[in-house]
C-alpha atoms as a PDB file:
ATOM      1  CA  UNK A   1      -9.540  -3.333 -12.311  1.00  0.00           C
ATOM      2  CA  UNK A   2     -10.040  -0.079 -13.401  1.00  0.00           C
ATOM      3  CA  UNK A   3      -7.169   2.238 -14.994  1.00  0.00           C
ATOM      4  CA  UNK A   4      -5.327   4.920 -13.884  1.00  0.00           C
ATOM      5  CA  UNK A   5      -6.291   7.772 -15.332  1.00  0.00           C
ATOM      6  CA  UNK A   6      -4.927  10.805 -12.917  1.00  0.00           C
ATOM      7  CA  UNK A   7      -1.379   9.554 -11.873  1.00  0.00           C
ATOM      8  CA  UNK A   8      -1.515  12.364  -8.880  1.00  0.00           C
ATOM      9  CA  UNK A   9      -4.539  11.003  -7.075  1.00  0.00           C
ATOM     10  CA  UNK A  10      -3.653   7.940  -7.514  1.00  0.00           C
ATOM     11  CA  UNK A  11      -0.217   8.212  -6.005  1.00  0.00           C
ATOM     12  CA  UNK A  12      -1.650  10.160  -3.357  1.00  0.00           C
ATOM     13  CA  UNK A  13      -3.855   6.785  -3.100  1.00  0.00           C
ATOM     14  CA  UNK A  14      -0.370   4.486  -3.171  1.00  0.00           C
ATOM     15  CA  UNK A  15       1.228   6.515  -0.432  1.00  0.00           C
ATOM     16  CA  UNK A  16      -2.121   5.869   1.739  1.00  0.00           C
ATOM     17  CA  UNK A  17      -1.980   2.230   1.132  1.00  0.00           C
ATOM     18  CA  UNK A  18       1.517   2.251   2.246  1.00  0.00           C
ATOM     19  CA  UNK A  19       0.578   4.544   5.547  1.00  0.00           C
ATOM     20  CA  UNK A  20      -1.895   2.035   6.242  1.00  0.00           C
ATOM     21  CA  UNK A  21       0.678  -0.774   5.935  1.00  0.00           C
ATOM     22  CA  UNK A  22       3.167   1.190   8.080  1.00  0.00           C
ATOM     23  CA  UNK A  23       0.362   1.963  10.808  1.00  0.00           C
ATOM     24  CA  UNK A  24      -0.192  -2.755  10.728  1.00  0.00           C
ATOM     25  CA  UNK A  25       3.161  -2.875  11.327  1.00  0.00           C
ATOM     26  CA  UNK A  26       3.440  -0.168  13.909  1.00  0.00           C
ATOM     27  CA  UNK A  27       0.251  -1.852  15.644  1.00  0.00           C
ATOM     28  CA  UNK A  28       1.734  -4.606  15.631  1.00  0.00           C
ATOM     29  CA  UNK A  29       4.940  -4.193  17.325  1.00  0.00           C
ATOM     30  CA  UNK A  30       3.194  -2.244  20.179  1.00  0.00           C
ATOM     31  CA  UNK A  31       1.046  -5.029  20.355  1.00  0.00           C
ATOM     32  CA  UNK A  32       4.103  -7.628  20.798  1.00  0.00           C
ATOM     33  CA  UNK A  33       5.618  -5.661  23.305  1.00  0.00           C
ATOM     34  CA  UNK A  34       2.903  -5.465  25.324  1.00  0.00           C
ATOM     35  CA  UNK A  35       3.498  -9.340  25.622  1.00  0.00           C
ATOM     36  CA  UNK A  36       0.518 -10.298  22.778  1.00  0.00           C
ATOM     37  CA  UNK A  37       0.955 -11.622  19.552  1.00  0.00           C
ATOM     38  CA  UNK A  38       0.135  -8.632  17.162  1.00  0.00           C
ATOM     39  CA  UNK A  39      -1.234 -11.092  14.706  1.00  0.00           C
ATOM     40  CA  UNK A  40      -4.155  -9.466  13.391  1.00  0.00           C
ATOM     41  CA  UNK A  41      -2.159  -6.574  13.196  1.00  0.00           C
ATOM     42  CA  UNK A  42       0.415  -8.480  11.168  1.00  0.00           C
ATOM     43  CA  UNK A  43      -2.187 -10.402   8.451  1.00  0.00           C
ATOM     44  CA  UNK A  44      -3.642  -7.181   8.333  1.00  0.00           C
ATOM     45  CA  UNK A  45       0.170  -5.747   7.390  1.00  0.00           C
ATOM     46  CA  UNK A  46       0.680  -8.413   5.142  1.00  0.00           C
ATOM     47  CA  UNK A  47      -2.504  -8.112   3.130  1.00  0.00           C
ATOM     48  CA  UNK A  48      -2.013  -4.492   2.898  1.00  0.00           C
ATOM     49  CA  UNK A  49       1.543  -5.373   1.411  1.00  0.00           C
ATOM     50  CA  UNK A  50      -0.205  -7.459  -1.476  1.00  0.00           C
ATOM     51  CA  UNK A  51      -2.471  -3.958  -2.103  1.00  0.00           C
ATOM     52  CA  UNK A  52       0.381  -1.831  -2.199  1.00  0.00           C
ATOM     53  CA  UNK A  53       2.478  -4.078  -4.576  1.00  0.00           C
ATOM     54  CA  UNK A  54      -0.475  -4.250  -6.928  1.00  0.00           C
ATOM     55  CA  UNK A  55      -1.199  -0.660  -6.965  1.00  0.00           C
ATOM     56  CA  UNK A  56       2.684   0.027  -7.159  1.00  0.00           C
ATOM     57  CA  UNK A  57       2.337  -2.091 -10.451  1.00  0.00           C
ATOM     58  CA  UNK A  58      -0.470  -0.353 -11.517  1.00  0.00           C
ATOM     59  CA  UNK A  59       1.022   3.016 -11.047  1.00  0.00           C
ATOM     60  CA  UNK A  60       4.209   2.106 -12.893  1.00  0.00           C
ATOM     61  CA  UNK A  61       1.847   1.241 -16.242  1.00  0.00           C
ATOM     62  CA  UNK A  62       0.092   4.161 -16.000  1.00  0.00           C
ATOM     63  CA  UNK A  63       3.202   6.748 -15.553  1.00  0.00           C
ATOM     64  CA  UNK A  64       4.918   4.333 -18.211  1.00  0.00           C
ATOM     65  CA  UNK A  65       1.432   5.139 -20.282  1.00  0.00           C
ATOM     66  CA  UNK A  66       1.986   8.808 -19.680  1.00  0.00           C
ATOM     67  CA  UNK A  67       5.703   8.951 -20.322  1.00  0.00           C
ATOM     68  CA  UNK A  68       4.657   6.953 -23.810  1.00  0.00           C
ATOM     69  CA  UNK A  69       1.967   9.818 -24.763  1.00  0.00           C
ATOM     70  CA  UNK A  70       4.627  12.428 -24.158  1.00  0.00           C
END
């Protein structure tokens, strides 16, 4: 796991993990009313979840890193 080292890109990063999540979810649901299941949709949703609470973690350290350096 590598660290953080610019806390701009890598928010930048965070908010496209959690685009990409929105977008499963989104996929999903059109998916579900079309009459289907939207499951791949929603593994691929939940998975992306698990990415963008690990980043979110990561992120936190790092600005916490920062803050502590100020």
């Amino acid at each position: 796991m590598d660290d953080i080292t610019d806390i701009d890109v890598a928010y930048a990063k965070f908010l496209t993990l959690a685009k990409s999540r929105e977008d499963a979810l989104d996929q999903c649901a059109a998916e579900q009313a079309a009459g289907r299941t939207g499951l791949a949709h929603y593994k691929r949703a939940a998975q992306l979840q698990g990415e963008v609470n690990a980043f979110a973690a990561r992120l936190a350290a790092a600005i916490e890193r920062e803050r502590a350096s100020i």
